[in-house]
Protein backbone atom coordinates (compact mmCIF):
# COMPACT_ATOMS: atom_id res chain seq x y z
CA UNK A 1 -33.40 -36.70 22.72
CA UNK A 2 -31.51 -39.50 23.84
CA UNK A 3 -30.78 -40.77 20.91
CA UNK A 4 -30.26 -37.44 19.16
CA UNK A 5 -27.34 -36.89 21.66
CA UNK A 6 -25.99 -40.32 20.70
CA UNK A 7 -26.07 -40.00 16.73
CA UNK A 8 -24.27 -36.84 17.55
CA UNK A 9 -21.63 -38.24 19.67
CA UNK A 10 -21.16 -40.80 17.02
CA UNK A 11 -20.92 -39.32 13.93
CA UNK A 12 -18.39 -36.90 15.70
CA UNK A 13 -16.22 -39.16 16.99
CA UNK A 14 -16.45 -41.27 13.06
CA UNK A 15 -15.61 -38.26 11.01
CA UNK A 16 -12.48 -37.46 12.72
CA UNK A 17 -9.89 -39.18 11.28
CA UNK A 18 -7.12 -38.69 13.94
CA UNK A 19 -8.75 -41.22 15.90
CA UNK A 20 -8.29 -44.20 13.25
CA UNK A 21 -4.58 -43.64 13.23
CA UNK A 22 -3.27 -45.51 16.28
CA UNK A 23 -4.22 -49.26 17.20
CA UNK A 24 -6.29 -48.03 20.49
CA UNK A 25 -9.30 -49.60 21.02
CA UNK A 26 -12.16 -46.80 21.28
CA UNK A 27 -15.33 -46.53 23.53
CA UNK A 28 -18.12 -44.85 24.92
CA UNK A 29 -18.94 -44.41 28.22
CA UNK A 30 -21.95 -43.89 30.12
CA UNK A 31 -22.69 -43.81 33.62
CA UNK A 32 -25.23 -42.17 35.64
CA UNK A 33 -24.20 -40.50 38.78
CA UNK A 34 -25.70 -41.18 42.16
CA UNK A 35 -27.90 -38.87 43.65
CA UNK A 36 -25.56 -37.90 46.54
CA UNK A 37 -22.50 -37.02 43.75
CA UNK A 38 -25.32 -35.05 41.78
CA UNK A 39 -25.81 -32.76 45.38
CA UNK A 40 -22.11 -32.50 46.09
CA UNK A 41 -21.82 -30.84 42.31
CA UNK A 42 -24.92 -28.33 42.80
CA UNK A 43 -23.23 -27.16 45.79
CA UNK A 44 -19.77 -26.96 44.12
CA UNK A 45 -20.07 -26.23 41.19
CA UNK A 46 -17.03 -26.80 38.60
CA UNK A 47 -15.85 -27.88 34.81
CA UNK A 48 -15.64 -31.75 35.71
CA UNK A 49 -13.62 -32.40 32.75
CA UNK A 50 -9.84 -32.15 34.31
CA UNK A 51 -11.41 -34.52 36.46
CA UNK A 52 -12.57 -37.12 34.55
CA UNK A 53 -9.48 -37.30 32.12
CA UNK A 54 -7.25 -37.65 35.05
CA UNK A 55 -9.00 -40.34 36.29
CA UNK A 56 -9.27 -42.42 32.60
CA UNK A 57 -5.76 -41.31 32.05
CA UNK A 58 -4.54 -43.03 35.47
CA UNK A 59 -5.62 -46.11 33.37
CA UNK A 60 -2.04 -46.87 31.57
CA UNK A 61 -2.17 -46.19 27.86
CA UNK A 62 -5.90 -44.40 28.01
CA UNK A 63 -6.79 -41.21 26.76
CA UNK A 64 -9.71 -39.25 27.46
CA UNK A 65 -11.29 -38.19 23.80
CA UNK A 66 -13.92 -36.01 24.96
CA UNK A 67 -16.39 -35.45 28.10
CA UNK A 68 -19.80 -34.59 28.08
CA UNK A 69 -22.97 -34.04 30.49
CA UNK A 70 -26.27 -35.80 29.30
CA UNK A 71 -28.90 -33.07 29.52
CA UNK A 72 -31.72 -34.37 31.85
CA UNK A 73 -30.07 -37.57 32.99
CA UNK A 74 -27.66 -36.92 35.23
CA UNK A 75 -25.06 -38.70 32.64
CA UNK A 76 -21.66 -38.49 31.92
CA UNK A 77 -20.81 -39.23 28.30
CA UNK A 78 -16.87 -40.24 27.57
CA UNK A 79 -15.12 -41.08 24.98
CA UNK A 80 -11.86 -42.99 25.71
CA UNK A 81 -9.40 -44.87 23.81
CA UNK A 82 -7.73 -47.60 25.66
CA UNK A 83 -4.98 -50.33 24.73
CA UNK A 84 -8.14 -53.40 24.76
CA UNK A 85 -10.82 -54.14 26.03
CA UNK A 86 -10.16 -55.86 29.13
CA UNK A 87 -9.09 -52.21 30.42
CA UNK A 88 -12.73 -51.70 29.75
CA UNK A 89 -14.19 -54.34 31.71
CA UNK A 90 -11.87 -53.54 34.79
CA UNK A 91 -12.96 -49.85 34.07
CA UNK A 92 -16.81 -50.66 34.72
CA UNK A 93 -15.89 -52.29 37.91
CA UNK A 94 -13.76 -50.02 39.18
CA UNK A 95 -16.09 -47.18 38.95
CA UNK A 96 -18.79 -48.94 40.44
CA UNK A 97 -17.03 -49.52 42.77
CA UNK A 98 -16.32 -46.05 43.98
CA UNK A 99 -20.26 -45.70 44.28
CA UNK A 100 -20.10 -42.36 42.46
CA UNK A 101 -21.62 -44.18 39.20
CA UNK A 102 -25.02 -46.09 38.81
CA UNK A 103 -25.73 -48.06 35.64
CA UNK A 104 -22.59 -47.85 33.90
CA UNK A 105 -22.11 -48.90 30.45
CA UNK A 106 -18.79 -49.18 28.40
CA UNK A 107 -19.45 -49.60 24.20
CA UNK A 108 -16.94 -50.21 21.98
CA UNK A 109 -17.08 -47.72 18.86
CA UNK A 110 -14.78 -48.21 15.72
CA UNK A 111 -13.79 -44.86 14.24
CA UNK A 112 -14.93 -44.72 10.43
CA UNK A 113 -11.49 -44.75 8.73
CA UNK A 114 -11.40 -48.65 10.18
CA UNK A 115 -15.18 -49.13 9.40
CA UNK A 116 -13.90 -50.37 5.67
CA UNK A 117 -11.44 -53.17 7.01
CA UNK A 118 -13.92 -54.50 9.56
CA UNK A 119 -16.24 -54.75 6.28
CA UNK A 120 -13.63 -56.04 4.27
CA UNK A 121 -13.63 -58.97 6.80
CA UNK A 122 -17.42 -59.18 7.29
CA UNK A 123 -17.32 -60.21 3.43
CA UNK A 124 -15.21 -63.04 3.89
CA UNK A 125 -17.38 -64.61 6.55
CA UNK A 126 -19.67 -67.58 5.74
């Protein structure tokens, strides 16, 4: 199922050509929230996407693609375009560090309409 939901999220986010048209860098994130955070949102719940693109978009220059909920993991899937990737290396701290998140992973994706360049390069290594 897991990686259902990830194919899915991927081919998505590489068919839609409005995300190759700006020199962003593009990821996906995944972090598991903490028990505690999981209670809190039983016992109010709520649409947490407002939330979650004002905190990426506090992050100067990020946007907040799309936000999903991992079915049976407690996961929050986001997909976020930042100016590079040390935003997204600060990001993984930073959200540790507000103990909301557990085993938080940031991936860099590259939208399909820039798939053919990074090819185009691939051929010219040796």
């Amino acid at each position: 199922m897991k990686k259902l939901l990830l194919f899915t999220f991927v081919i998505t986010f590489f068919t839609n050509p409005a995300f190759a048209k700006d020199n962003l860098k593009y990821f996906m994130v995944l972090g598991k929230l903490k028990p505690e955070i999981a209670k809190t949102l039983v016992q109010n719940p709520a649409d947490p996407t407002e939330s979650a693109k004002k905190s990426i978009e506090s992050i100067p220059g990020a946007r907040l693609i799309d936000y999903y909920l991992e079915a049976g993991t407690a996961q929050n899937v986001a997909i976020i375009a930042l100016p590079d990737t040390g935003y997204a290396s600060a990001l993984v701290y930073q959200r540790m560090s507000t103990g909301a998140l557990i085993d938080i992973q940031v991936r860099e994706i590259i939208p399909a309409a820039k798939f053919k360049a990074v090819m185009e390069l691939a051929k010219t290594l040796k």
